[in-house]
N, C-alpha and C. Protein backbone atom coordinates (compact mmCIF):
# COMPACT_ATOMS: atom_id res chain seq x y z
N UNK A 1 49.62 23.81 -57.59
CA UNK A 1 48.24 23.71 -58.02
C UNK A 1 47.57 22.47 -57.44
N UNK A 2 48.08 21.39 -57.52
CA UNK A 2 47.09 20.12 -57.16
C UNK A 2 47.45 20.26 -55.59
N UNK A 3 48.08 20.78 -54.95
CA UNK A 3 47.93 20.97 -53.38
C UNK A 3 46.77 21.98 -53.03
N UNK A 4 46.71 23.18 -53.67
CA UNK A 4 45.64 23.86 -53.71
C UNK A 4 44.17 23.23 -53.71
N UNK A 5 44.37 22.15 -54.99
CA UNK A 5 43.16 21.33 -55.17
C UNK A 5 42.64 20.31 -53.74
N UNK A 6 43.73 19.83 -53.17
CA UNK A 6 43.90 19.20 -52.31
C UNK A 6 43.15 19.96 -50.88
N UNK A 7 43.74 20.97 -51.04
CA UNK A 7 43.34 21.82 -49.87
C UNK A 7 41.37 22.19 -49.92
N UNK A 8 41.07 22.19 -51.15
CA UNK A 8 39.64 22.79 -51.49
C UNK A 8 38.94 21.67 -50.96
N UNK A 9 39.56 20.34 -51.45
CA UNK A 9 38.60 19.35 -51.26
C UNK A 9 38.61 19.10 -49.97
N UNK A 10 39.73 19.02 -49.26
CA UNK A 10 39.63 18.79 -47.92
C UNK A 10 38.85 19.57 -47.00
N UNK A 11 38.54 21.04 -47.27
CA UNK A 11 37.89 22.09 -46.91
C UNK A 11 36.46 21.69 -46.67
N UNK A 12 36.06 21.30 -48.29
CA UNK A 12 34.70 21.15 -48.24
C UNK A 12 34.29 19.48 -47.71
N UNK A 13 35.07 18.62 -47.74
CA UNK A 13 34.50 17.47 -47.57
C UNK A 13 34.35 17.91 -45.58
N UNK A 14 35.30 18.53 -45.34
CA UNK A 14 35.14 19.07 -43.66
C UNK A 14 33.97 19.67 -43.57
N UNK A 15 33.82 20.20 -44.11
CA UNK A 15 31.92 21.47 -44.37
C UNK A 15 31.01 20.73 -44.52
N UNK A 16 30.73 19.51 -45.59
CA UNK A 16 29.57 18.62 -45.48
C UNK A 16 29.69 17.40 -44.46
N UNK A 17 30.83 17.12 -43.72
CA UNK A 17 31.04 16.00 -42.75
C UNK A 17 30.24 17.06 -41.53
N UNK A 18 30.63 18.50 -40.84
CA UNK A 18 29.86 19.14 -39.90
C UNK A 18 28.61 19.80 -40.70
N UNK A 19 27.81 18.81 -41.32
CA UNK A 19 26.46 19.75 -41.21
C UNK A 19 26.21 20.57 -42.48
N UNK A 20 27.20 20.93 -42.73
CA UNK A 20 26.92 22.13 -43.65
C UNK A 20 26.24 22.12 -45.48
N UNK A 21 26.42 21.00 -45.91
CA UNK A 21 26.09 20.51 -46.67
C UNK A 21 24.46 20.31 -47.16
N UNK A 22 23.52 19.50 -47.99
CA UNK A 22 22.09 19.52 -48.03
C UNK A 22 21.71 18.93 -46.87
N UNK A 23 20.68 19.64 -46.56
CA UNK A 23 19.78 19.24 -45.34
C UNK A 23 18.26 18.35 -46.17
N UNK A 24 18.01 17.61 -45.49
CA UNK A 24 16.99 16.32 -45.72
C UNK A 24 15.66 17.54 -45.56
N UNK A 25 15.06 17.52 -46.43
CA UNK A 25 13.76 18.08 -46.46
C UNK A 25 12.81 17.98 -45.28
N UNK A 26 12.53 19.40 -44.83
CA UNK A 26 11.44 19.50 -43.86
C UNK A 26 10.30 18.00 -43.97
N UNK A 27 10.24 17.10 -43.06
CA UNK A 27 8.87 16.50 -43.06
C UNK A 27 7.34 17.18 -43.29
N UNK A 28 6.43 16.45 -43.46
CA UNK A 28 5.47 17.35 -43.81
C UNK A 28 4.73 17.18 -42.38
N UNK A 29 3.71 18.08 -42.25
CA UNK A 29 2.72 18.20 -41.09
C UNK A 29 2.11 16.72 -40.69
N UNK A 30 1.66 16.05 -41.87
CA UNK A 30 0.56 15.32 -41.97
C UNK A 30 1.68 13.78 -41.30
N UNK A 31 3.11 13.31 -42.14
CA UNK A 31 3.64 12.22 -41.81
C UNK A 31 4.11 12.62 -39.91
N UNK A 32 4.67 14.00 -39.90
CA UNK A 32 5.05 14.28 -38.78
C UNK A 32 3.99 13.59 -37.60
N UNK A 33 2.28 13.95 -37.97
CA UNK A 33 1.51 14.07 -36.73
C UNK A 33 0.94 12.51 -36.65
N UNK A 34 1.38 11.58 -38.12
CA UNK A 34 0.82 10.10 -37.72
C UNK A 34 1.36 9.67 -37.41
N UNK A 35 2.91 9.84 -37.86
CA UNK A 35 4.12 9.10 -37.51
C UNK A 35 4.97 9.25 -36.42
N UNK A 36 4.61 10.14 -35.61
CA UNK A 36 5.85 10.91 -34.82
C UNK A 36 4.48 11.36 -33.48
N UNK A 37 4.06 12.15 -33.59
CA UNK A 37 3.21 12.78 -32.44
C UNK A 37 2.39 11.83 -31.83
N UNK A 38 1.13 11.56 -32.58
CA UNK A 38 -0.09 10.43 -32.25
C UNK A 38 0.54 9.42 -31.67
N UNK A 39 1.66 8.95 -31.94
CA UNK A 39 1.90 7.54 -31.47
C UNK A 39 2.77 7.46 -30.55
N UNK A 40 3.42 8.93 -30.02
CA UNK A 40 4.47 9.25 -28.74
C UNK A 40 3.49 10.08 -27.58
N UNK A 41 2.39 10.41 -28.03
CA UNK A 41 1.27 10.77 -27.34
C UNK A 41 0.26 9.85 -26.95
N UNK A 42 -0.01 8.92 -27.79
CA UNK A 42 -0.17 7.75 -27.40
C UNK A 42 0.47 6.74 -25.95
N UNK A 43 1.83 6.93 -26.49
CA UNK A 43 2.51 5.88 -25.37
C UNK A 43 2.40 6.50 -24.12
N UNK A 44 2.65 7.85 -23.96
CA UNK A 44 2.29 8.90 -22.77
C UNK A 44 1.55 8.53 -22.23
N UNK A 45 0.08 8.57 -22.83
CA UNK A 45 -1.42 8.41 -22.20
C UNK A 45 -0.99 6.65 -21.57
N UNK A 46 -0.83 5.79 -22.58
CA UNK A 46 -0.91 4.41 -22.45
C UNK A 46 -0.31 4.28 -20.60
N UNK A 47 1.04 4.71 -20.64
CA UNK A 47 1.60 4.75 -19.35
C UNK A 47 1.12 4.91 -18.65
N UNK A 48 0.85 6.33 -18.48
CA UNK A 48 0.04 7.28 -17.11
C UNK A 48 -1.12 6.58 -16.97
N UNK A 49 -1.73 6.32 -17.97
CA UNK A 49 -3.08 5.55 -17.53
C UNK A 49 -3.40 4.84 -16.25
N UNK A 50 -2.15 3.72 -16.65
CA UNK A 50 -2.06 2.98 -15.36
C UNK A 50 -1.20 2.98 -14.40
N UNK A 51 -0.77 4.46 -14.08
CA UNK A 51 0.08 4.61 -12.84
C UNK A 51 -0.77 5.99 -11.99
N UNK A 52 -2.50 5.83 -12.17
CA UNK A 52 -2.54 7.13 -11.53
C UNK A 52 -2.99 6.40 -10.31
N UNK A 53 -2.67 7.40 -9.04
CA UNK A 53 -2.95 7.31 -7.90
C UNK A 53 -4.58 6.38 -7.37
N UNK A 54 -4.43 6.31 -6.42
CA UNK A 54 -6.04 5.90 -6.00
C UNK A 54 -7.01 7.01 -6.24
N UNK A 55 -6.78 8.52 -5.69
CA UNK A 55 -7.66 9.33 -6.29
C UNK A 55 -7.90 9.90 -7.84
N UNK A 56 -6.94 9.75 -8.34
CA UNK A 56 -6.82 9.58 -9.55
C UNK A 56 -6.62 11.17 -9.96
N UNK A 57 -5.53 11.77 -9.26
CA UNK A 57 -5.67 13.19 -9.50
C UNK A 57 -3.70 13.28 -8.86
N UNK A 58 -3.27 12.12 -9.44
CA UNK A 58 -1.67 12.26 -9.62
C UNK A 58 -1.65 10.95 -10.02
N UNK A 59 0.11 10.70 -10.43
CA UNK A 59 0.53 9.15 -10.74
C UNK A 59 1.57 8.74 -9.39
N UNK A 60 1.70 7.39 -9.78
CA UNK A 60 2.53 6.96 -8.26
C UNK A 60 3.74 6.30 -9.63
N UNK A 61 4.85 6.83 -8.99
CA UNK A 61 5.92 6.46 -9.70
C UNK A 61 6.65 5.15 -9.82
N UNK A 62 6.19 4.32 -8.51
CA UNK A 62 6.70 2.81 -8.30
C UNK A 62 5.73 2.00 -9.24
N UNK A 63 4.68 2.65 -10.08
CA UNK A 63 3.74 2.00 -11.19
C UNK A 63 3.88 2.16 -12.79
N UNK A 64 5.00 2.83 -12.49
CA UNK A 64 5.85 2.99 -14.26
C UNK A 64 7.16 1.96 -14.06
N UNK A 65 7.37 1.12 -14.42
CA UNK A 65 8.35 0.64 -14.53
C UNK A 65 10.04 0.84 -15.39
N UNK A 66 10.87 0.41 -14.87
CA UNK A 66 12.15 1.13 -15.69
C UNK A 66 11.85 1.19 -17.09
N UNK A 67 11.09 0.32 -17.71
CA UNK A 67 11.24 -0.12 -19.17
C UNK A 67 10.42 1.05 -19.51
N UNK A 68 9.57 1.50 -18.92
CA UNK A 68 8.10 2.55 -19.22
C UNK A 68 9.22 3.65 -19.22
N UNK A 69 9.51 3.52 -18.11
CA UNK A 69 10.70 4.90 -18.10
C UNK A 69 11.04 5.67 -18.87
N UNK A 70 11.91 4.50 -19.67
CA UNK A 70 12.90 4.37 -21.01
C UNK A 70 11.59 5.18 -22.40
N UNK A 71 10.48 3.99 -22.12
CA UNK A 71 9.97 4.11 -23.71
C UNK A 71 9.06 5.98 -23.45
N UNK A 72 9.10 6.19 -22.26
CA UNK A 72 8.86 7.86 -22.14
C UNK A 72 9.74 8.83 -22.52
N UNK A 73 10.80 8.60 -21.78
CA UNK A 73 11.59 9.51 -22.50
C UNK A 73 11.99 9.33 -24.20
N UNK A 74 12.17 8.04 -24.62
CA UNK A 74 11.93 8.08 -25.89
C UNK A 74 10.94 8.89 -26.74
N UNK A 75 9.25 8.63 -26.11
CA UNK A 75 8.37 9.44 -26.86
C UNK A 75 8.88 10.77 -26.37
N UNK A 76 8.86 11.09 -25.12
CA UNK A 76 9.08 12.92 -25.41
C UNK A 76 10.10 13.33 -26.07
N UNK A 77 11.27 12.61 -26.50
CA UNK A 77 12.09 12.79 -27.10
C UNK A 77 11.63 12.60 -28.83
N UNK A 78 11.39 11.86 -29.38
CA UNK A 78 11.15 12.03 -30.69
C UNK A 78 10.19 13.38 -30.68
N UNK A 79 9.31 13.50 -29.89
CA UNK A 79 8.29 14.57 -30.00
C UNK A 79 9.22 15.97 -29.81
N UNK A 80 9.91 15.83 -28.84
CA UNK A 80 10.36 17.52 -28.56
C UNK A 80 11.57 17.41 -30.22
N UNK A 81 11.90 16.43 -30.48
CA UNK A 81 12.71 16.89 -31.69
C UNK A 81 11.53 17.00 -33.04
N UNK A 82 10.75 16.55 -33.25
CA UNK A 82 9.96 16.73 -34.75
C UNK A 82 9.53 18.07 -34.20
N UNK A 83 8.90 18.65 -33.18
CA UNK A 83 7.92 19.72 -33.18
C UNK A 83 9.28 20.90 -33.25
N UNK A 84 10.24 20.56 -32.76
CA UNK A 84 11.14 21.63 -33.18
C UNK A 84 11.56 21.78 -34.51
N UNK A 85 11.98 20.12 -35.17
CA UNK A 85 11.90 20.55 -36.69
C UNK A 85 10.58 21.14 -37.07
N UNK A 86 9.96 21.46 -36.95
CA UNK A 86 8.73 22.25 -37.76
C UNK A 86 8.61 23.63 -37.00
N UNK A 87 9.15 24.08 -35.66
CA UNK A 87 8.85 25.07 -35.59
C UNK A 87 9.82 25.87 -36.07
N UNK A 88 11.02 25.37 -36.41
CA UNK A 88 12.00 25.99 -37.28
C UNK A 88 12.18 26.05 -38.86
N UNK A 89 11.16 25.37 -39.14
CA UNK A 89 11.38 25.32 -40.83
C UNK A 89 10.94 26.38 -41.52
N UNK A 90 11.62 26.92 -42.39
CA UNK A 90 11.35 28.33 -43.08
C UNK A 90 10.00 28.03 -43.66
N UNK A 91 9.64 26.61 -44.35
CA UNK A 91 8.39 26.34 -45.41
C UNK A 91 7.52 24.96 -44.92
N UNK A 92 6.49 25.34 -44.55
CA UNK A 92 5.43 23.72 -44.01
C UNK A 92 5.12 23.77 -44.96
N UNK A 93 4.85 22.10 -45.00
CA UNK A 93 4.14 21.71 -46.25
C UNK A 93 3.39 20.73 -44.96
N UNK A 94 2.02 20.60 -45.70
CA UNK A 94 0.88 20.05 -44.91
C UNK A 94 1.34 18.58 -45.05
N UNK A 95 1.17 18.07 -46.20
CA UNK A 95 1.05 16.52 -47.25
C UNK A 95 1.84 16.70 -48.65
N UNK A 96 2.28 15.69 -48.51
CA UNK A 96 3.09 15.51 -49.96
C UNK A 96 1.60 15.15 -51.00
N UNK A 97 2.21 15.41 -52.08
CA UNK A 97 1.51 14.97 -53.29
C UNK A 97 0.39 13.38 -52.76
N UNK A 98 0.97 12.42 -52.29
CA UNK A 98 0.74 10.72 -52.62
C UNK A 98 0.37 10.73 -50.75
N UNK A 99 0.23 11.82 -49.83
CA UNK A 99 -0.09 11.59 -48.55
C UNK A 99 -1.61 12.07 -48.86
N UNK A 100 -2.39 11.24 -47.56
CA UNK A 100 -3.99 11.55 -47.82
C UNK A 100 -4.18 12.07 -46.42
N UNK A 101 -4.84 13.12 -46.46
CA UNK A 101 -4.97 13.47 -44.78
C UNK A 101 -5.89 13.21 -44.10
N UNK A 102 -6.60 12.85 -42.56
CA UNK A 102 -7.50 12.70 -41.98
C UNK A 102 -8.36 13.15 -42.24
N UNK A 103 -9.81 13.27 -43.17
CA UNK A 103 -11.29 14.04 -42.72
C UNK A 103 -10.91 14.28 -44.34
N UNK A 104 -9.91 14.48 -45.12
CA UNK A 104 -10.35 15.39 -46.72
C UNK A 104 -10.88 14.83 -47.55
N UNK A 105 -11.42 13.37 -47.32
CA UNK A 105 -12.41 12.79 -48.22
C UNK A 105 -14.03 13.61 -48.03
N UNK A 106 -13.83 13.98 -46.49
CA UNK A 106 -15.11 14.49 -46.03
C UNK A 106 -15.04 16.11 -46.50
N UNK A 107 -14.06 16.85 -46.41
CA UNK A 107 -14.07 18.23 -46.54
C UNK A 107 -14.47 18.81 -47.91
N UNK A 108 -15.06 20.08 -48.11
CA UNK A 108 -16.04 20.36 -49.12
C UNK A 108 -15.08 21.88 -49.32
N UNK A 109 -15.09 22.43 -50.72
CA UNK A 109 -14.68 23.75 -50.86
C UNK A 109 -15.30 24.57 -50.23
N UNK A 110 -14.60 25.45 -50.28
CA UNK A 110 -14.89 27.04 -49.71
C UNK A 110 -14.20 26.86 -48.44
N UNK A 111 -15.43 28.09 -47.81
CA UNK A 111 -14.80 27.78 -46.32
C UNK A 111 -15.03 27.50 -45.37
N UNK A 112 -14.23 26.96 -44.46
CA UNK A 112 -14.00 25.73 -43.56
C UNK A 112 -14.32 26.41 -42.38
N UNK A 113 -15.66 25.87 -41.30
CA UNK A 113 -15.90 25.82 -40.13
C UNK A 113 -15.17 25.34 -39.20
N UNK A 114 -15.11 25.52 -37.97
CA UNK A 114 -14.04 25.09 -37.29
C UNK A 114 -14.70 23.17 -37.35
N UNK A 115 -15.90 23.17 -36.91
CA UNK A 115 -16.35 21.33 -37.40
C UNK A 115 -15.89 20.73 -38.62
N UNK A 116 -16.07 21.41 -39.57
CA UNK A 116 -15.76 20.68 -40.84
C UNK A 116 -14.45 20.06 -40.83
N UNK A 117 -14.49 18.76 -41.44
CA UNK A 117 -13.43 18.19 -42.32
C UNK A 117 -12.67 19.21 -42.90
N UNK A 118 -11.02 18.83 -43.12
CA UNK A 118 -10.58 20.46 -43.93
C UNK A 118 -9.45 19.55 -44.80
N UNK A 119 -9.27 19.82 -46.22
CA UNK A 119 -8.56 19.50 -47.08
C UNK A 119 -6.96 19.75 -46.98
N UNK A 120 -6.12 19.40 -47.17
CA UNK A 120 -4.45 19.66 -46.96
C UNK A 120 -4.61 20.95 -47.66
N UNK A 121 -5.31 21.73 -49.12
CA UNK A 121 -5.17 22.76 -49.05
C UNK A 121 -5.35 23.78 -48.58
N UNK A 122 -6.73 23.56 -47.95
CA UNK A 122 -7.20 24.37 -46.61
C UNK A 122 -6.68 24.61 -45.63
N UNK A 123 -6.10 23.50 -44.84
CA UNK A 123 -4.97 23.39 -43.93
C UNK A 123 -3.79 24.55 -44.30
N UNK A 124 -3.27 24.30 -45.57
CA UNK A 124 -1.97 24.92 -45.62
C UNK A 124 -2.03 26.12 -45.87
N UNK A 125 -3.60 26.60 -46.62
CA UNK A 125 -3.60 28.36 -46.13
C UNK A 125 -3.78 28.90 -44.97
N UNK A 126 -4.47 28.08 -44.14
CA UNK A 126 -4.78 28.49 -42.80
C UNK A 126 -2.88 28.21 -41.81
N UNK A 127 -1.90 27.69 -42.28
CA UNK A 127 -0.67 27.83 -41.95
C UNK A 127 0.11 28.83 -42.27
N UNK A 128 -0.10 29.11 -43.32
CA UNK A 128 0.64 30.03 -44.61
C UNK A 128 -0.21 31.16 -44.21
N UNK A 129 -1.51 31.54 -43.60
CA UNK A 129 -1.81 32.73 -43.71
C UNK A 129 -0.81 33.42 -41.36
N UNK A 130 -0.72 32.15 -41.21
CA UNK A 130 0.51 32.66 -39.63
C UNK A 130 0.90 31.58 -39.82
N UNK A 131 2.12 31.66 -40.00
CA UNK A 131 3.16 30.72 -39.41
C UNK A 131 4.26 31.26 -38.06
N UNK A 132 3.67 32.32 -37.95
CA UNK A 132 4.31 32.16 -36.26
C UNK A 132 3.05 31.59 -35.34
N UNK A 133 2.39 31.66 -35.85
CA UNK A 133 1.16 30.44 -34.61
C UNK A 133 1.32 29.67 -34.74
N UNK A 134 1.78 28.81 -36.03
CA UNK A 134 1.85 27.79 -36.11
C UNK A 134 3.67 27.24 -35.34
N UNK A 135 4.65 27.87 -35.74
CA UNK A 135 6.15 27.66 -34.54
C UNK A 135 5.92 27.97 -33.46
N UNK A 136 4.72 28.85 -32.87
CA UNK A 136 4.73 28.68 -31.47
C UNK A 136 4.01 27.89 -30.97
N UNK A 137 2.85 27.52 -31.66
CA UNK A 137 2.19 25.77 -31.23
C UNK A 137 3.42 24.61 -31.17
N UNK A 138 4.16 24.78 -32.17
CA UNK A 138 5.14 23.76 -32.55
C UNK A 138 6.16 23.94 -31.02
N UNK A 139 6.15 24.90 -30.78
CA UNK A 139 6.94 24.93 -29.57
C UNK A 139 6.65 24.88 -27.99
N UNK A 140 5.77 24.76 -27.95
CA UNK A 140 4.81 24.80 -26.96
C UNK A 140 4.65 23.29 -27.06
N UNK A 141 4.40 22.29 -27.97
CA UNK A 141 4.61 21.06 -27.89
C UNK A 141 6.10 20.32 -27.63
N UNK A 142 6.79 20.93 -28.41
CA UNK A 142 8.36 21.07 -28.55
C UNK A 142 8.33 20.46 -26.44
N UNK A 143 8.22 21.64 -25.81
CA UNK A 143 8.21 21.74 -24.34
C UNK A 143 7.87 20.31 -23.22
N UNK A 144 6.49 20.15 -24.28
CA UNK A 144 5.58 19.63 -23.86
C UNK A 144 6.71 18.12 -23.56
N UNK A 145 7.09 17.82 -24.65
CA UNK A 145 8.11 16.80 -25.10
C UNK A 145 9.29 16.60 -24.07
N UNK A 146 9.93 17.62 -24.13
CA UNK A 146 10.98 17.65 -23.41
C UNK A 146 10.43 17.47 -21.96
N UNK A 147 9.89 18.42 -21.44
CA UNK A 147 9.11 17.81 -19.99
C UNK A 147 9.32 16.50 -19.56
N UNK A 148 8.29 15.59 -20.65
CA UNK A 148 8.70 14.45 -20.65
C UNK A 148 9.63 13.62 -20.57
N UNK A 149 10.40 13.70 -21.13
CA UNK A 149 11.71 13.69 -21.24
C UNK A 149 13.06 13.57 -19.87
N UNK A 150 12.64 14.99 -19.70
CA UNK A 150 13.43 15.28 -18.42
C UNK A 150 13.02 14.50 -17.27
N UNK A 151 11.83 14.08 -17.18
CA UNK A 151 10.81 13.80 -16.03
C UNK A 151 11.10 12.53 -16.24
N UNK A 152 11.64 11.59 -17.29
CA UNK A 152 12.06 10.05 -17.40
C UNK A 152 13.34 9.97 -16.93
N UNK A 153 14.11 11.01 -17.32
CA UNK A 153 15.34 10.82 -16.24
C UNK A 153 15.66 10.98 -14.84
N UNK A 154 14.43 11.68 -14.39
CA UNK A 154 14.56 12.08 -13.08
C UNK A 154 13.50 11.07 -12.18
N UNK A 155 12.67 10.02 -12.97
CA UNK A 155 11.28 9.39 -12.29
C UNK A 155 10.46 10.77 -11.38
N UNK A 156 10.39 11.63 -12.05
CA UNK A 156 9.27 12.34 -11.21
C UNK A 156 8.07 12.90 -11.98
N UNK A 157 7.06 12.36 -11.27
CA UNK A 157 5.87 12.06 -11.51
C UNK A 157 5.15 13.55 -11.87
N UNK A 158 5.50 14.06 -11.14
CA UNK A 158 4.51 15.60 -10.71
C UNK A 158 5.01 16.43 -12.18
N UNK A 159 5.73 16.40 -13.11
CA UNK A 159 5.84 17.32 -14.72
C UNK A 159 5.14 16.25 -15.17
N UNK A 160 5.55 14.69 -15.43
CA UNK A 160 4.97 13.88 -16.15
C UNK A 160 2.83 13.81 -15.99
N UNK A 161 2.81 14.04 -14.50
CA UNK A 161 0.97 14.07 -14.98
C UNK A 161 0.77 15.44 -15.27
N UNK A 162 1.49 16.32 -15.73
CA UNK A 162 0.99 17.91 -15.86
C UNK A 162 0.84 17.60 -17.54
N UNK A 163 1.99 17.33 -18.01
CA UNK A 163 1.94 16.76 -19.16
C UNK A 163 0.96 16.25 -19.58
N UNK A 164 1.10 14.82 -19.10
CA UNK A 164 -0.25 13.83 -19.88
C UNK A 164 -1.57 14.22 -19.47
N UNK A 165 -1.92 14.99 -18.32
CA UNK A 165 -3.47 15.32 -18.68
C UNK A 165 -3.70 16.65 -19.26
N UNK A 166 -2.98 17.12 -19.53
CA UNK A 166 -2.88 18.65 -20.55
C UNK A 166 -2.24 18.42 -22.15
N UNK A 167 -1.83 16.94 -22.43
CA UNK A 167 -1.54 16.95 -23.66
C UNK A 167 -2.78 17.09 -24.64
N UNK A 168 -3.83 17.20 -24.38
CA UNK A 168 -4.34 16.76 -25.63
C UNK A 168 -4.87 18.09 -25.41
N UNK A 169 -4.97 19.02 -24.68
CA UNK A 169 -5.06 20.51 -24.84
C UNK A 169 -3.82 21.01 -25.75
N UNK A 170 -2.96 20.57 -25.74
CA UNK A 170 -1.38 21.42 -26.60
C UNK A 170 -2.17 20.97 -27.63
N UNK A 171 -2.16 20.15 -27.90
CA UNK A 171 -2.97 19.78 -29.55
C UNK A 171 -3.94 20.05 -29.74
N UNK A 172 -4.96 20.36 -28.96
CA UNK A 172 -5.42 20.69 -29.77
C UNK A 172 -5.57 22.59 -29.91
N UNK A 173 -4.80 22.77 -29.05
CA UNK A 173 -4.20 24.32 -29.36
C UNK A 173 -3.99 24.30 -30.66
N UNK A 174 -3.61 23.68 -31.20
CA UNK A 174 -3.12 23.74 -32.76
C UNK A 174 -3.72 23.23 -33.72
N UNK A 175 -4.53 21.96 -33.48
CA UNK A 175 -5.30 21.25 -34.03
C UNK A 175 -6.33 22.74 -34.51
N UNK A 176 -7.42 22.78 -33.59
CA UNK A 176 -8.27 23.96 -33.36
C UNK A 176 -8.12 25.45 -34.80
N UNK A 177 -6.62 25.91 -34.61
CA UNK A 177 -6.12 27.04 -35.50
C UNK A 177 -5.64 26.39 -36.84
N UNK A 178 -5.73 25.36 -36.94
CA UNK A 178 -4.81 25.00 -38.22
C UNK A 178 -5.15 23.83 -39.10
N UNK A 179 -6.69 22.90 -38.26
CA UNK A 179 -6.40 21.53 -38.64
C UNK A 179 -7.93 21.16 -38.46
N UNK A 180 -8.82 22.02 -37.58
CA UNK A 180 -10.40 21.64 -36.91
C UNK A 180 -9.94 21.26 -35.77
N UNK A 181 -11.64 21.00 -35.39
CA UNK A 181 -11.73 20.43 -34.07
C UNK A 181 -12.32 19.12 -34.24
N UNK A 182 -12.22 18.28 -33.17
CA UNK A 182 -12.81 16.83 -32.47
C UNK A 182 -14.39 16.95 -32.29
N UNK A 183 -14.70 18.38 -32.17
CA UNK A 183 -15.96 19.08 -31.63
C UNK A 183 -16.47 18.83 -32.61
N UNK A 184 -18.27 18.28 -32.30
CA UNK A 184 -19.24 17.87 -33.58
C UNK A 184 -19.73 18.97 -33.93
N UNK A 185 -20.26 19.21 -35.07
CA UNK A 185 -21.25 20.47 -35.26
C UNK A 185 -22.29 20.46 -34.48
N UNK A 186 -22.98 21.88 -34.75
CA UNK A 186 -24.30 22.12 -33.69
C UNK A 186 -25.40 21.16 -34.21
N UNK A 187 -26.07 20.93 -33.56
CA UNK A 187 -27.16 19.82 -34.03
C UNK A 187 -28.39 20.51 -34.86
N UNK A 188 -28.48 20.49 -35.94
CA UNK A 188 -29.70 21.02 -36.84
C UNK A 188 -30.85 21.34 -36.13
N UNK A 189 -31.59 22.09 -35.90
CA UNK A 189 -32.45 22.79 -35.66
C UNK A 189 -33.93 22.31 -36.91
């Protein structure tokens, strides 16, 4: 009997040492995109900025330095891993309870124009009513990430500016379906 016991525990402590055990709760949309995206999309732009060509319609790679290198593949790397945690999570949650989201001081009930400010609850029906648009935005950034990524290990320039001047189109691919736009309203008449 207590070898038996022996054997169970050893079993399962093997099952939660590989993985198998509780998984750490999906992040929410809202910490994901301040904490994780904006600021690895950020460093992207920051870089490329100042390594584009004289015509300004590529980057020159001897103008990123090793250290830039490094902190690129870092951002596409945190990025291609959060956008995959979310394009795999069975349940998004926009904002926790005690998170405040961009624009929902401004956003008003009912329903939401693509201009308007939009509330985390608004948000999360407009997720909840597709969430495969929403994992394939998530993956399509996911990409976007890795690109990056790959393109820091290899110093080549030509994925890395496809990337950074088309990133803020991936977002707002998603932004757009799920979140508003940057776009002002029409001007009153």
């Amino acid at each position: 009997m207590l070898k038996r016991v022996g054997v169970i525990a050893l079993a399962s402590g093997m099952l939660l040492a590989a993985g198998c055990g509780p998984k750490a709760p999906t992040p929410t949309v809202n910490e994901s995109m301040t904490h994780v995206m904006s600021p690895q999309a950020q460093t992207i732009w920051d870089i490329t900025s100042h390594a584009f060509n004289e015509r300004g319609d590529g980057l020159v790679a001897s103008k990123i330095s090793p250290d830039q290198w490094t902190q690129l593949g870092n951002a596409g790397r945190q990025m291609r891993d959060r956008a995959l945690v979310l394009a795999k999570a069975r349940r998004i949650t926009v904002a926790a309870p005690e998170e405040t989201i961009m624009g929902q001081d401004a956003s008003h009930p009912g329903v939401k124009h693509t201009w308007d400010a939009a509330s985390p609850k608004q948000v999360q029906a407009l997720i909840d009513a597709n969430p495969a648009l929403f994992a394939q935005r998530a993956r399509i950034l996911a990409e976007a990430g890795d690109t990056v990524l790959k393109a820091s290990r290899t110093k080549d320039v030509r994925p890395l500016y496809k990337v950074s001047s088309g990133l803020d189109d991936v977002c707002d691919g998603c932004h757009q379906k799920f979140w508003g736009t940057d776009e002002p309203p029409p001007f009153p008449q």
